[in-house]
Protein backbone atom coordinates (compact mmCIF):
# COMPACT_ATOMS: atom_id res chain seq x y z
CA UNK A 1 -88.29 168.11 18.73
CA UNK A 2 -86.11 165.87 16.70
CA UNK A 3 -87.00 162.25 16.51
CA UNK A 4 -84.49 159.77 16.10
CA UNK A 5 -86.04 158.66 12.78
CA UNK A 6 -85.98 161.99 12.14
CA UNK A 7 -82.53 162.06 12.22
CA UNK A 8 -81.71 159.46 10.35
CA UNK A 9 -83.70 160.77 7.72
CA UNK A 10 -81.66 164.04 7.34
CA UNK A 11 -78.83 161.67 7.73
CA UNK A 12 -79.60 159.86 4.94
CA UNK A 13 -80.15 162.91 2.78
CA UNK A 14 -77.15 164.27 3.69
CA UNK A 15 -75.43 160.75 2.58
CA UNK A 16 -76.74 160.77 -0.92
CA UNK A 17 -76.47 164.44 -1.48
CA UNK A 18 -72.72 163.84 -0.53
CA UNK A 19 -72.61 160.67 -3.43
CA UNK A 20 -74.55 162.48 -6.14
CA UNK A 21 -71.79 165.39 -5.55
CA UNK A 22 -68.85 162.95 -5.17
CA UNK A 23 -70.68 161.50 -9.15
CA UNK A 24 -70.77 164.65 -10.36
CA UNK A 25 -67.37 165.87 -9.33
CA UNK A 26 -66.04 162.67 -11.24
CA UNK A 27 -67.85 162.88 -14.45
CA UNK A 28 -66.40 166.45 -14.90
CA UNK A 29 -62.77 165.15 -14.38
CA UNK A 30 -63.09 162.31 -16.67
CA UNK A 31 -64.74 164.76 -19.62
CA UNK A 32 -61.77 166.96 -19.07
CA UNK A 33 -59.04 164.02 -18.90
CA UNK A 34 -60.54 161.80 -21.28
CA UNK A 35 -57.56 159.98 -22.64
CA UNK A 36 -54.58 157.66 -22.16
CA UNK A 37 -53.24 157.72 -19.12
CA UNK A 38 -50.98 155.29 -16.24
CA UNK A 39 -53.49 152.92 -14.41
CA UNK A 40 -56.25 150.31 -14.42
CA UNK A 41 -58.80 151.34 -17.41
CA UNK A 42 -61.78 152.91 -17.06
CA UNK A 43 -64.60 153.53 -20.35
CA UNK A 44 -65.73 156.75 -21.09
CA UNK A 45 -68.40 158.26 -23.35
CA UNK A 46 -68.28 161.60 -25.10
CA UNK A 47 -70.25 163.17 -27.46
CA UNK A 48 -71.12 159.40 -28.87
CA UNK A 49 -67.44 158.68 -29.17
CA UNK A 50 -65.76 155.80 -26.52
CA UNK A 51 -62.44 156.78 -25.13
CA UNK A 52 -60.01 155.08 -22.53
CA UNK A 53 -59.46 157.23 -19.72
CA UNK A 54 -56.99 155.93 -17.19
CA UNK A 55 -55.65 157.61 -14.00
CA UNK A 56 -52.64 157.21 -11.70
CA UNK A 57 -54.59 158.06 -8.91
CA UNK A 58 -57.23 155.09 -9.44
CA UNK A 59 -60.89 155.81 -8.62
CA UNK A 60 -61.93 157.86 -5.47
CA UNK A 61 -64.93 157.82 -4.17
CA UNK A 62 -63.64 160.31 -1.20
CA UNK A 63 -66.67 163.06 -0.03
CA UNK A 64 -65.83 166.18 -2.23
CA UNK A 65 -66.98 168.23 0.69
CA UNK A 66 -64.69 166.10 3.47
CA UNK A 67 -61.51 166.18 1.42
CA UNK A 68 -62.24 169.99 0.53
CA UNK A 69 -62.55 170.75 4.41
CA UNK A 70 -59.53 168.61 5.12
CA UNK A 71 -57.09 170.20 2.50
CA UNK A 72 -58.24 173.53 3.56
CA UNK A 73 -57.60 173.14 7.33
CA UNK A 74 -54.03 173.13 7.13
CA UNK A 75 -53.17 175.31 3.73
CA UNK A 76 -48.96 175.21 5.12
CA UNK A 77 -48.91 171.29 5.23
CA UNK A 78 -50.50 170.81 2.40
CA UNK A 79 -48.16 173.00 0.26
CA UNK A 80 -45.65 171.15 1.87
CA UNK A 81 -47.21 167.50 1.07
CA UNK A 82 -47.52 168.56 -2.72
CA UNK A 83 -45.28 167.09 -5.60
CA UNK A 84 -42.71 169.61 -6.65
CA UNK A 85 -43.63 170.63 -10.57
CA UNK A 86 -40.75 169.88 -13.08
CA UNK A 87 -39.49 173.14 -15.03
CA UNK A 88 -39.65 173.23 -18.81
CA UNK A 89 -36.72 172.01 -20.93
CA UNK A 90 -33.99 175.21 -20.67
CA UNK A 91 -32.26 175.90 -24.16
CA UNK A 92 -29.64 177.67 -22.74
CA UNK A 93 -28.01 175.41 -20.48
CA UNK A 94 -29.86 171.91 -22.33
CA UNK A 95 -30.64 170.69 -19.23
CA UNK A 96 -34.06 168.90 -18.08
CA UNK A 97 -36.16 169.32 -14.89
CA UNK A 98 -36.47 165.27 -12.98
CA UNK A 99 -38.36 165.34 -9.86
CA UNK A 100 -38.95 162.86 -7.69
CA UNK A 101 -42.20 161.08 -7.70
CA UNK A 102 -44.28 160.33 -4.27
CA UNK A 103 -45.51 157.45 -5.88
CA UNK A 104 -42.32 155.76 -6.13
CA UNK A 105 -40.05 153.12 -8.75
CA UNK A 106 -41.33 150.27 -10.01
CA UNK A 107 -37.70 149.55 -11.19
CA UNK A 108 -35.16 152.13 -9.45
CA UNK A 109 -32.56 153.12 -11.87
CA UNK A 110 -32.09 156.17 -11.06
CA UNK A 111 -32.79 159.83 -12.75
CA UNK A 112 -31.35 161.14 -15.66
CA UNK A 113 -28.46 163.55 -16.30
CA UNK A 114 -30.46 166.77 -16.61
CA UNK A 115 -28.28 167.93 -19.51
CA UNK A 116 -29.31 166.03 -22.53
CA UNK A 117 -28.66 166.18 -26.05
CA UNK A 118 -31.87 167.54 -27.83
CA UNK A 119 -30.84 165.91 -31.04
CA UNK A 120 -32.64 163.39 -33.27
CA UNK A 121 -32.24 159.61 -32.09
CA UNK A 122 -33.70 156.15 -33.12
CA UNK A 123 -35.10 153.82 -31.09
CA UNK A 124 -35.13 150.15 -31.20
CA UNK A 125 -37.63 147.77 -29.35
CA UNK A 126 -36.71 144.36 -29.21
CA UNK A 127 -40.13 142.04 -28.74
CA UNK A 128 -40.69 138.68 -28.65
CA UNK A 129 -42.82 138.91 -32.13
CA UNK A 130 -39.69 141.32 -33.70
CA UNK A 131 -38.28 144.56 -33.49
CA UNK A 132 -40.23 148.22 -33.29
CA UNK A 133 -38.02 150.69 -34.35
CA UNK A 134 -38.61 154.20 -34.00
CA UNK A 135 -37.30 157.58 -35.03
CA UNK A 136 -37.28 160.14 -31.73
CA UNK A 137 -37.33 163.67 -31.97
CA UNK A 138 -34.45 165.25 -29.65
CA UNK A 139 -35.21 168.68 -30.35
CA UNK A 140 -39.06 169.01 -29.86
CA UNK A 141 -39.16 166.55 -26.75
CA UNK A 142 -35.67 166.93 -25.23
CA UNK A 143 -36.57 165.69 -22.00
CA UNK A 144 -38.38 163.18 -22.84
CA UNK A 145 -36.29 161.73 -25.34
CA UNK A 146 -33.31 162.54 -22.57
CA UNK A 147 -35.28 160.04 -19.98
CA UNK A 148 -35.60 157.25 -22.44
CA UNK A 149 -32.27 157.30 -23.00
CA UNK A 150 -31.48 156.69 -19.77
CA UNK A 151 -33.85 153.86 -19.14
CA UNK A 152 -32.46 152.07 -21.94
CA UNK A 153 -29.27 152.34 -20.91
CA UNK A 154 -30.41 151.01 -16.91
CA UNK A 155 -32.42 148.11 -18.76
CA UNK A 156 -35.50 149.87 -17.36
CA UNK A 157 -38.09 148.38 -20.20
CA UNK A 158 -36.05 145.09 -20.59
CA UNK A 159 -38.12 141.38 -19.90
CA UNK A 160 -41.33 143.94 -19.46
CA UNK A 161 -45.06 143.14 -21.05
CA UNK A 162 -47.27 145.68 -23.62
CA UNK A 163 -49.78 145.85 -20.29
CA UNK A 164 -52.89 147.49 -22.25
CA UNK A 165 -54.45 148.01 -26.04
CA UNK A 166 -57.24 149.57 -26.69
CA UNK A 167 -59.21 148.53 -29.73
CA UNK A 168 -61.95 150.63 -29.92
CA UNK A 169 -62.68 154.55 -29.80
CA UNK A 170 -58.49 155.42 -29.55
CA UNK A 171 -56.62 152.51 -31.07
CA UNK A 172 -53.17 152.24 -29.17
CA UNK A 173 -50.55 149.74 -27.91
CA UNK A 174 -49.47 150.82 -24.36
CA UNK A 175 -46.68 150.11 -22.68
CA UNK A 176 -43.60 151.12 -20.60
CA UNK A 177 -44.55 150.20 -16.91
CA UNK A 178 -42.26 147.02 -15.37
CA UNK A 179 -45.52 145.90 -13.38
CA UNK A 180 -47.64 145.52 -15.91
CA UNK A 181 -50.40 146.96 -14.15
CA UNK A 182 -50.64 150.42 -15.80
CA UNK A 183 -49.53 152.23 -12.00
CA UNK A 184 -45.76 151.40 -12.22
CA UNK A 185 -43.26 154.57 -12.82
CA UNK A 186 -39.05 154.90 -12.72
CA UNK A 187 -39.95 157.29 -9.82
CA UNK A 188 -39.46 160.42 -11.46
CA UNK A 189 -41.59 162.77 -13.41
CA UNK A 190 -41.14 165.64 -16.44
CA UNK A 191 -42.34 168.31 -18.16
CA UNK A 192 -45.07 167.65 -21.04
CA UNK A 193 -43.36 168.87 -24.35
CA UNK A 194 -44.11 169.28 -28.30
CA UNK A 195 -48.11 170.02 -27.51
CA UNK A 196 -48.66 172.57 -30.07
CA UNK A 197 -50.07 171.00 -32.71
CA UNK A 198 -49.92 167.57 -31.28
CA UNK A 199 -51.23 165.07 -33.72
CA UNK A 200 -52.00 161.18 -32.94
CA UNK A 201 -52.46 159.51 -35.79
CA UNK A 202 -51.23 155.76 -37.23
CA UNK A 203 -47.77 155.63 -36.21
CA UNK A 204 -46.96 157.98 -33.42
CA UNK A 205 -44.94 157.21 -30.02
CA UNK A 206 -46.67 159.39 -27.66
CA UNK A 207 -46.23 159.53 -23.49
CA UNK A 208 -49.04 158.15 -21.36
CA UNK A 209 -49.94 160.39 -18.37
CA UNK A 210 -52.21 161.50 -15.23
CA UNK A 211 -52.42 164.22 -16.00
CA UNK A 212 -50.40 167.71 -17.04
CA UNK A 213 -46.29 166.82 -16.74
CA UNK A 214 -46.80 163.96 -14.60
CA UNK A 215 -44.35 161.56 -17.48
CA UNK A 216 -42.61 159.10 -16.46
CA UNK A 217 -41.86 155.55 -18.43
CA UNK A 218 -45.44 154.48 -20.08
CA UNK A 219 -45.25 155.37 -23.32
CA UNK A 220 -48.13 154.45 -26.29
CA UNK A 221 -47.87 153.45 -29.94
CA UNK A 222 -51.07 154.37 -32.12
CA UNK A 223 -52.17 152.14 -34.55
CA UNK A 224 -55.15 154.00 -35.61
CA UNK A 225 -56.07 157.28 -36.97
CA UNK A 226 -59.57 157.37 -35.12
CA UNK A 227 -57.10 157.82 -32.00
CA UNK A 228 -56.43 161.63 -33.41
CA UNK A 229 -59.57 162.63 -31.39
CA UNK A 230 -57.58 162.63 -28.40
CA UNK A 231 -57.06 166.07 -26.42
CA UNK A 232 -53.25 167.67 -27.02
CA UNK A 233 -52.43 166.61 -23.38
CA UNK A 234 -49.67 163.60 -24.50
CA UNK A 235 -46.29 164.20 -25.63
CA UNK A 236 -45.28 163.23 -28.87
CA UNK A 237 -42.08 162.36 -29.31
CA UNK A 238 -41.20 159.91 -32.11
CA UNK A 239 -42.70 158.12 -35.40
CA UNK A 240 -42.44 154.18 -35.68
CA UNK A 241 -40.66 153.63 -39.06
CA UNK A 242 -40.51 149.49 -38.33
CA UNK A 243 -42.81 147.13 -37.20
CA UNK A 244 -46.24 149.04 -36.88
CA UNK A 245 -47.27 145.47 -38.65
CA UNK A 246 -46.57 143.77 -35.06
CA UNK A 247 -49.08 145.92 -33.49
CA UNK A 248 -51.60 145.33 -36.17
CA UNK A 249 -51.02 141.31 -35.70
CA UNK A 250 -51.46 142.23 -31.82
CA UNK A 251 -54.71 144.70 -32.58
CA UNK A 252 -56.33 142.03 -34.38
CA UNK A 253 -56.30 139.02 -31.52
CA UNK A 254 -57.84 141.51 -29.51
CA UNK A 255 -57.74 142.25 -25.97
CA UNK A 256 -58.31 138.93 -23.02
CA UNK A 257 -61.89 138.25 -22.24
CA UNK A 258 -63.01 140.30 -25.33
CA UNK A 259 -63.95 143.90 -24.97
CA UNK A 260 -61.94 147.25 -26.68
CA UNK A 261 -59.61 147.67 -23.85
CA UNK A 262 -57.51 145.76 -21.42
CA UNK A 263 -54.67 143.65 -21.66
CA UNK A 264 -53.78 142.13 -25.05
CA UNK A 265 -54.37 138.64 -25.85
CA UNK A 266 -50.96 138.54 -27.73
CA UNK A 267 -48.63 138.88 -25.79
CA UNK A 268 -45.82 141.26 -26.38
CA UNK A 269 -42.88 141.11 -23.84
CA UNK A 270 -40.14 143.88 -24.90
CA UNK A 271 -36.71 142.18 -24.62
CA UNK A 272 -34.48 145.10 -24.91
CA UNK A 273 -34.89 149.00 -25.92
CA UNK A 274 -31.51 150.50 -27.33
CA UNK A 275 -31.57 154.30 -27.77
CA UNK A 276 -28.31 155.61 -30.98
CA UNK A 277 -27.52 158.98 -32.22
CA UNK A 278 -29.48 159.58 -35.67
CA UNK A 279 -26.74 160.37 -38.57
């Protein structure tokens, strides 16, 4: 016969077998994701090396087994409940894939015009310690230079704050998200582009993510080499030619409360973003 303490017993078991799984299950994903990505920060270690690794999602400390059993006992609804994937960038028509996101606008300005130019553009961020001026590349990241566009045109980024830098292990300037929280998004996602190859060093505008072509409007600057140790998983899609001297000023008063990563003690509130043809 079963006692009661019995029972409890096994019940208990069963509790922390559930939490070492629900552990283990995140450890893997945040070896595999490891980066820069669109929510509150979380530190993690590999091979000896400290990386940033941020998630839309947020943590979830959900039983692995429970949500498994869930998801599986109704495979029709949840095909239906999942995000439809953006398509890749199509030469032949120029035209981008925006879908909507369930996670919804921080700002609502609408989606882009699918059809974009895929040409070379330059990019200039107006801050309240001077202006970051970047050169975009159309033609490797269409679509993502197509949505930045638009939300410079919609004032998306104006009278917004640099929410996170990261001074230690991957050395960037993030930024991009009206809320300043590292969750906000213009409510629409796209298609990672330009990954072959993708290099992060000093001076590249890359897109922040949750993972694989989940962009939307957080965007990072890298001030760093050492950040080059990041996974190709981030689109890049432009070089800062001005004011990579800001971020260094930024970089060195370090991040509030001390630490390698959170939000900077400078502040730097972008003022206006204006997107021109490049001659």
């Amino acid at each position: 016969m079963v006692t009661g303490k019995d029972r409890q017993k096994q019940l208990a078991r069963e509790h922390h077998e559930r939490q070492q799984a629900a552990r283990a299950q995140r450890e893997r994903i945040a070896k595999r994701n490891a980066a820069i990505g669109t929510t509150a920060g979380v530190v993690v270690v590999i091979a000896g090396i400290v990386a940033a690794a941020i998630f839309l999602t947020g943590g979830d400390d959900a039983d692995p087994a429970t949500a498994a059993a869930s998801a599986s006992a109704n495979p029709a609804e949840s095909a239906a409940a999942a995000p439809a994937e953006p398509l890749p960038f199509d030469k032949g028509t120029s035209r981008c894939d925006y879908v909507s996101d369930p996670a919804g606008a921080a700002k609502d300005v609408g989606k882009p015009d699918p059809k974009v130019a895929a040409a070379p553009a330059v990019m200039k961020i107006e801050t309240n310690l001077g202006v970051i001026q970047a050169d975009l590349d159309g033609a490797k990241a269409p679509c993502t230079v197509g949505s930045f566009t638009h939300l410079a045109s919609k004032g998306y980024f104006d009278n917004t704050k640099c929410h996170r830098l990261t001074t230690e292990g991957i050395k960037v300037l993030q930024c991009g998200d009206p809320t300043a929280t590292g969750s906000g998004g213009p409510g629409y996602r796209f298609v990672d582009e330009n990954l072959e190859g993708a290099s992060y060093k000093r001076g590249v505008l890359a897109m922040a993510n949750s993972g694989p072509n989940t962009n939307g409007s957080q965007f990072f600057i890298v001030y760093g080499d050492e950040t080059d140790t990041l996974p190709d998983s981030y689109t890049p899609f432009g070089t800062i030619t001005k004011g990579l001297d800001l971020v260094d000023k930024v970089a060195k008063a370090g991040v509030e409360g001390g630490g390698g990563d959170g939000t900077p003690k400078q502040a730097v509130e972008i003022k206006d973003v204006t997107i021109t043809g490049k001659s």
